[in-house]
PDB file of N, CA and C in Angstrom:
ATOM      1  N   UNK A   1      44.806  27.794  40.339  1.00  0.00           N
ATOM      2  CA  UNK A   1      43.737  26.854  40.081  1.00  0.00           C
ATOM      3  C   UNK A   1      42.491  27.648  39.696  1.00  0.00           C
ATOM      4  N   UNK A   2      41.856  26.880  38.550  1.00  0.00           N
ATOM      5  CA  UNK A   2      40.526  28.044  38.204  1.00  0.00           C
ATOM      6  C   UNK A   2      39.809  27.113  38.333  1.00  0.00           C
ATOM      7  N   UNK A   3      38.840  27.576  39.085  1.00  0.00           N
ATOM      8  CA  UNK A   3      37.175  27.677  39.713  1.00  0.00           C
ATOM      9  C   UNK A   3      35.649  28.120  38.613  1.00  0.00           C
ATOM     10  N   UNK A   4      35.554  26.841  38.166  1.00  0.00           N
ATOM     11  CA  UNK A   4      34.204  27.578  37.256  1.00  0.00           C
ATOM     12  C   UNK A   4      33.139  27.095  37.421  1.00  0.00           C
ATOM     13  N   UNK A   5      31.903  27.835  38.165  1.00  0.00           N
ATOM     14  CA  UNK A   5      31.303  27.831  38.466  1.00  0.00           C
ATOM     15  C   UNK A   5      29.669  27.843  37.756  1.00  0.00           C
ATOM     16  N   UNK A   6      29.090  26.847  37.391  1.00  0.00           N
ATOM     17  CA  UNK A   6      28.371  26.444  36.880  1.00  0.00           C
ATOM     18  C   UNK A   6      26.438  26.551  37.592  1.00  0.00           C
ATOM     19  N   UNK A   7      25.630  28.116  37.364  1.00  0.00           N
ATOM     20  CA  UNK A   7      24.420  28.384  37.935  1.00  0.00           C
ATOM     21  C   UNK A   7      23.368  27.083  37.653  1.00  0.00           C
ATOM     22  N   UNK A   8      22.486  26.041  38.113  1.00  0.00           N
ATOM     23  CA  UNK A   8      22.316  25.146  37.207  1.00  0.00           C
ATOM     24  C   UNK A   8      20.908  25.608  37.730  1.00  0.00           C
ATOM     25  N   UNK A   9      20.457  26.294  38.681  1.00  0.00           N
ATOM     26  CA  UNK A   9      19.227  27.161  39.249  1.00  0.00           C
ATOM     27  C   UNK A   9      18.910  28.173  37.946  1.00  0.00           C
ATOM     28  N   UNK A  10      19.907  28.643  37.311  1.00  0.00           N
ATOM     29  CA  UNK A  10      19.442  29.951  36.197  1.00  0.00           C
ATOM     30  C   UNK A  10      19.083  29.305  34.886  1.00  0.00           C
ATOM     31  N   UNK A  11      19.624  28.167  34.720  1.00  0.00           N
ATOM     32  CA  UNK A  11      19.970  27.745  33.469  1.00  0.00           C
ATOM     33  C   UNK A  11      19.574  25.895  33.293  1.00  0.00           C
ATOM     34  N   UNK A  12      17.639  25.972  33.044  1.00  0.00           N
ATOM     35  CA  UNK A  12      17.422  24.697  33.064  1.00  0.00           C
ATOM     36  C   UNK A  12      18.250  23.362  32.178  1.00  0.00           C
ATOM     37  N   UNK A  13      18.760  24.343  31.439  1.00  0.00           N
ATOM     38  CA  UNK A  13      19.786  23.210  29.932  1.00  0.00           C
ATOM     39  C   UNK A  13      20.933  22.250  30.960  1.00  0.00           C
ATOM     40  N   UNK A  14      21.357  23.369  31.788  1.00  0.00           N
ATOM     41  CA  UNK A  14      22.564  23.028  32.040  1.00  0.00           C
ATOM     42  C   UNK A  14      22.021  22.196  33.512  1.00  0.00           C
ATOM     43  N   UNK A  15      21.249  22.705  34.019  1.00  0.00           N
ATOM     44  CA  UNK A  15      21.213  21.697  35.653  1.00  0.00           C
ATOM     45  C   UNK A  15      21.097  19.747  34.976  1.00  0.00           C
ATOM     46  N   UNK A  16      19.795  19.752  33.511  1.00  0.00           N
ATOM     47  CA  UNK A  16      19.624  18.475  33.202  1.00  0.00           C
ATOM     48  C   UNK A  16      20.973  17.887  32.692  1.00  0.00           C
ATOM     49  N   UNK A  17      21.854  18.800  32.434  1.00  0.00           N
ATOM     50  CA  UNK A  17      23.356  18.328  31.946  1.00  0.00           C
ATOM     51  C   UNK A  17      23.919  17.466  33.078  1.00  0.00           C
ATOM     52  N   UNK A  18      23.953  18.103  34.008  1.00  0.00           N
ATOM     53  CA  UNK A  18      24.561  17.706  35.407  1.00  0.00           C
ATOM     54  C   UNK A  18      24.294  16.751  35.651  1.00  0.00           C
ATOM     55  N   UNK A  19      22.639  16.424  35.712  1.00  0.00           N
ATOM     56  CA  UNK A  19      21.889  15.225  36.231  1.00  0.00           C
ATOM     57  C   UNK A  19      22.313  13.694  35.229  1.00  0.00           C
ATOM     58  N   UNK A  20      21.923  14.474  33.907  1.00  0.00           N
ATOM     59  CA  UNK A  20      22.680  13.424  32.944  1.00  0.00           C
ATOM     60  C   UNK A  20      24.366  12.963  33.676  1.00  0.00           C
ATOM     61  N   UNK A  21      25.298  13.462  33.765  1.00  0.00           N
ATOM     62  CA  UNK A  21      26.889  13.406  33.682  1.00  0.00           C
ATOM     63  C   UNK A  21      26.741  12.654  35.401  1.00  0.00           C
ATOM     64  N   UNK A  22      26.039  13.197  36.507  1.00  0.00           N
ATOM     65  CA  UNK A  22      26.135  12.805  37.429  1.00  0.00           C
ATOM     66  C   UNK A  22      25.037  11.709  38.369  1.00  0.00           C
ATOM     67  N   UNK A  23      24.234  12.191  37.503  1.00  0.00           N
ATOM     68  CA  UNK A  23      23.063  10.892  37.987  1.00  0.00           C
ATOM     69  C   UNK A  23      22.282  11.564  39.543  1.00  0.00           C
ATOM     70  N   UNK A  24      22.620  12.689  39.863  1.00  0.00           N
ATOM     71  CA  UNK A  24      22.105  13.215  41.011  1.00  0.00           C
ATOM     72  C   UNK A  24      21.378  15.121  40.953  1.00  0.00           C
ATOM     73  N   UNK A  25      20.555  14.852  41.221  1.00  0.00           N
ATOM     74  CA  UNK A  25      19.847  16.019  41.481  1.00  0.00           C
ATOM     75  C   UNK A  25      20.290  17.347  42.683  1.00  0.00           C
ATOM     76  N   UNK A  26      21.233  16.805  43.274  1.00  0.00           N
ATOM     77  CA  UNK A  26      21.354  18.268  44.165  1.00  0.00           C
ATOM     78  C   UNK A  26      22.394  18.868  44.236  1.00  0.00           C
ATOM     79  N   UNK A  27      22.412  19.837  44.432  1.00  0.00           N
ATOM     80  CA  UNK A  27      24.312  20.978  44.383  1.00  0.00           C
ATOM     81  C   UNK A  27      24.953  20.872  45.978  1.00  0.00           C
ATOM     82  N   UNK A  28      25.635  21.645  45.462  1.00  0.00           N
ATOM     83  CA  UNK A  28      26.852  21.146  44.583  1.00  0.00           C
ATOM     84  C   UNK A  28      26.871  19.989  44.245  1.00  0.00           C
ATOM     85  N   UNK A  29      27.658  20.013  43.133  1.00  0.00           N
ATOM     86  CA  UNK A  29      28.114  18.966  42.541  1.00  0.00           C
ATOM     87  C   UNK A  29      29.595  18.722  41.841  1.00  0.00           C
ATOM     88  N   UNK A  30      30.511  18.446  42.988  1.00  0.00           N
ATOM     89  CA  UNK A  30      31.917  18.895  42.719  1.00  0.00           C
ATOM     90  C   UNK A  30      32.723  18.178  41.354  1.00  0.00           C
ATOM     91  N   UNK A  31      33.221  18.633  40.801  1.00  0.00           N
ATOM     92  CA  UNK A  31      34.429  18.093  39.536  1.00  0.00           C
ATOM     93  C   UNK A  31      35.632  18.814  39.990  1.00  0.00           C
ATOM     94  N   UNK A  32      36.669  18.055  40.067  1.00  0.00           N
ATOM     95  CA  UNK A  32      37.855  18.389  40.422  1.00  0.00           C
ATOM     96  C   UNK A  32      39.090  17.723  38.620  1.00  0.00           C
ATOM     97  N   UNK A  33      38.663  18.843  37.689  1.00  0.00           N
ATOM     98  CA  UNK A  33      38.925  18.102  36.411  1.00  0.00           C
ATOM     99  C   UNK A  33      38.277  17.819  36.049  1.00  0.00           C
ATOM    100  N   UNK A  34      38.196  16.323  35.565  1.00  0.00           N
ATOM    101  CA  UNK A  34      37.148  15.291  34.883  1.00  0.00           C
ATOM    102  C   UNK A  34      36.729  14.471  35.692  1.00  0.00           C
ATOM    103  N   UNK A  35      37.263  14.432  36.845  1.00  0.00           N
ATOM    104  CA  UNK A  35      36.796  13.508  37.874  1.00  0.00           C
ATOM    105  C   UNK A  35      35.756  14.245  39.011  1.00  0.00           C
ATOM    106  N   UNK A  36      34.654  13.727  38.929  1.00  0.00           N
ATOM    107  CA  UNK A  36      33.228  13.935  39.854  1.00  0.00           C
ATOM    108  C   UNK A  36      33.550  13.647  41.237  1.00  0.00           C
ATOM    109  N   UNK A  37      33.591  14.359  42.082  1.00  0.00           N
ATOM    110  CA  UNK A  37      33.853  13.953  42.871  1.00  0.00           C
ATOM    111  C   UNK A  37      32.564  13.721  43.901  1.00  0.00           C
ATOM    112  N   UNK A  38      31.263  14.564  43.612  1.00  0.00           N
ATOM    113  CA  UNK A  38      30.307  14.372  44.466  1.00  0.00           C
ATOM    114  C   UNK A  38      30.176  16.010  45.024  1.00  0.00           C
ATOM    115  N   UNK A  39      28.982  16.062  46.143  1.00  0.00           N
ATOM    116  CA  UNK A  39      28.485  16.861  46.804  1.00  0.00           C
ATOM    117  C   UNK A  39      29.645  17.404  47.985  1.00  0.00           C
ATOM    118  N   UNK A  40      29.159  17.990  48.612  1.00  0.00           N
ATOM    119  CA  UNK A  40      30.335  18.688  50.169  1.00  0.00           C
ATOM    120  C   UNK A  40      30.123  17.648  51.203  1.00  0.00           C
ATOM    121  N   UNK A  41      29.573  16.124  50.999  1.00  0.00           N
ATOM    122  CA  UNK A  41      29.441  15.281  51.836  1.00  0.00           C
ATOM    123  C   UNK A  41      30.706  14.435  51.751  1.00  0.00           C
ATOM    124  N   UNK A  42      30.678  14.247  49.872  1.00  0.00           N
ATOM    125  CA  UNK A  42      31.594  12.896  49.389  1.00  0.00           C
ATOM    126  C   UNK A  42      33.051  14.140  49.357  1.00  0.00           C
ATOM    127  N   UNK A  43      33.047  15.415  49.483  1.00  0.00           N
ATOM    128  CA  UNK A  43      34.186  16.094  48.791  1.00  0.00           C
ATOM    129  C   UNK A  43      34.902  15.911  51.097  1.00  0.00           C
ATOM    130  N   UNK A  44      34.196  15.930  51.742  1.00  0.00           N
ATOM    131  CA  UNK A  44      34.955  16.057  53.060  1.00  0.00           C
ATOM    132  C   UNK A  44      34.950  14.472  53.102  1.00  0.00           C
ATOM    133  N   UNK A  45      34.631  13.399  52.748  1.00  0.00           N
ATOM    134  CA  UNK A  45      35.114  11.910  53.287  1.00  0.00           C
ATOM    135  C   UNK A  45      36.271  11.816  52.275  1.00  0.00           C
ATOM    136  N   UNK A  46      35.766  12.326  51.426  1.00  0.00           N
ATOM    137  CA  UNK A  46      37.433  11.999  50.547  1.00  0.00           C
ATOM    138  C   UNK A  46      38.873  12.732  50.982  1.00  0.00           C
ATOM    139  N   UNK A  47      38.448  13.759  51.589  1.00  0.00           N
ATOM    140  CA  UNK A  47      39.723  14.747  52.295  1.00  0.00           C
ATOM    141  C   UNK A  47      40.075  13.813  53.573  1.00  0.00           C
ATOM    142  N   UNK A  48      39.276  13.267  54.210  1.00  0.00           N
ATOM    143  CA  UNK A  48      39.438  12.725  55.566  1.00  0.00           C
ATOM    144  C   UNK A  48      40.252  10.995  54.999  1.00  0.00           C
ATOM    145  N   UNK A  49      39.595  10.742  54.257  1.00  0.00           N
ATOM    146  CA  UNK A  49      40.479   9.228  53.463  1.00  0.00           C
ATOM    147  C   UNK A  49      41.566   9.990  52.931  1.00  0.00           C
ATOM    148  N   UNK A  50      41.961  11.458  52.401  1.00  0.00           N
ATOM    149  CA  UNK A  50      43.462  11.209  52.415  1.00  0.00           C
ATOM    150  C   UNK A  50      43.475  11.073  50.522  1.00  0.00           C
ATOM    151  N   UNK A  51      42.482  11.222  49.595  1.00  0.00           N
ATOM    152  CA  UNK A  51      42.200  11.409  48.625  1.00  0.00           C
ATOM    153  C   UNK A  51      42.699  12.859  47.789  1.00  0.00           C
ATOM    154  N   UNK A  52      42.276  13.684  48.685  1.00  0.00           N
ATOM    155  CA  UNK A  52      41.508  15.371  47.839  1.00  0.00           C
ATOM    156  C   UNK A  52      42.907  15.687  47.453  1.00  0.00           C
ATOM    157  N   UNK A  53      43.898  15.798  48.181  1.00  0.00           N
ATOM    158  CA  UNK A  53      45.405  16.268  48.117  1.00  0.00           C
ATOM    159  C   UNK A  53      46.065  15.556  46.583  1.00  0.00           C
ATOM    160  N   UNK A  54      46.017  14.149  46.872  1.00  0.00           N
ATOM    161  CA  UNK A  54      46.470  13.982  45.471  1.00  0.00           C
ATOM    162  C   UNK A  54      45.571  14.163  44.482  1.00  0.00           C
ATOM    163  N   UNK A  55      44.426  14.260  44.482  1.00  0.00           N
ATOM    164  CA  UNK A  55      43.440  14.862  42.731  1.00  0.00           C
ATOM    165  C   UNK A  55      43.987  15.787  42.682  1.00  0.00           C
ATOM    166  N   UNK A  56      43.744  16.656  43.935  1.00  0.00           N
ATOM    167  CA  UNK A  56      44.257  18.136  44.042  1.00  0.00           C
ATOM    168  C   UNK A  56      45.703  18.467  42.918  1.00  0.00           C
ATOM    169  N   UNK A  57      46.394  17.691  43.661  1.00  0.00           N
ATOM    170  CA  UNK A  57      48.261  18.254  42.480  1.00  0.00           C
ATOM    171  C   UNK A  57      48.004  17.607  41.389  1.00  0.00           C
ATOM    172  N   UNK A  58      47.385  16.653  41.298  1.00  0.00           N
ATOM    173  CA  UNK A  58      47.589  15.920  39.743  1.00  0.00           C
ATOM    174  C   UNK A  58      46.513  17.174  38.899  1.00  0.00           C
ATOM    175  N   UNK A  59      45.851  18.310  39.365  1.00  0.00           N
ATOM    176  CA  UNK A  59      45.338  19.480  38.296  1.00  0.00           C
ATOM    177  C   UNK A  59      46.010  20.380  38.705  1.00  0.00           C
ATOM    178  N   UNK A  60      47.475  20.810  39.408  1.00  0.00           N
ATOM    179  CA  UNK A  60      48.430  21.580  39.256  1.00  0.00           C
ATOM    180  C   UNK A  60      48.788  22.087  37.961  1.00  0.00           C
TER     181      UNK A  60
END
């Protein structure tokens, strides 16, 4: 699985990208694929609902 990691602190172009695509101002800001999944708040309720596992294999 590759991990790409996006500085949005170094690189003002790209943080307003984020904000555009996600509508939220703070980091993380997880994509698992094409699907947004949110911050380390929405990425642990979705593991605990039983979610993360299947996004997870369907980008196997």
């Amino acid at each position: 699985m590759q991990i790409d990691e996006i500085r949005v602190d170094l690189d003002p172009a790209q943080r307003q990208t984020m904000m555009d695509i996600t509508g939220r101002r703070t980091v993380p800001q997880i994509f698992i694929g094409d699907t947004h999944v949110g911050g380390h708040d929405d990425l642990v309720a979705l593991d605990q609902r039983g979610g993360l596992d299947p996004l997870l294999a369907g980008q196997a």
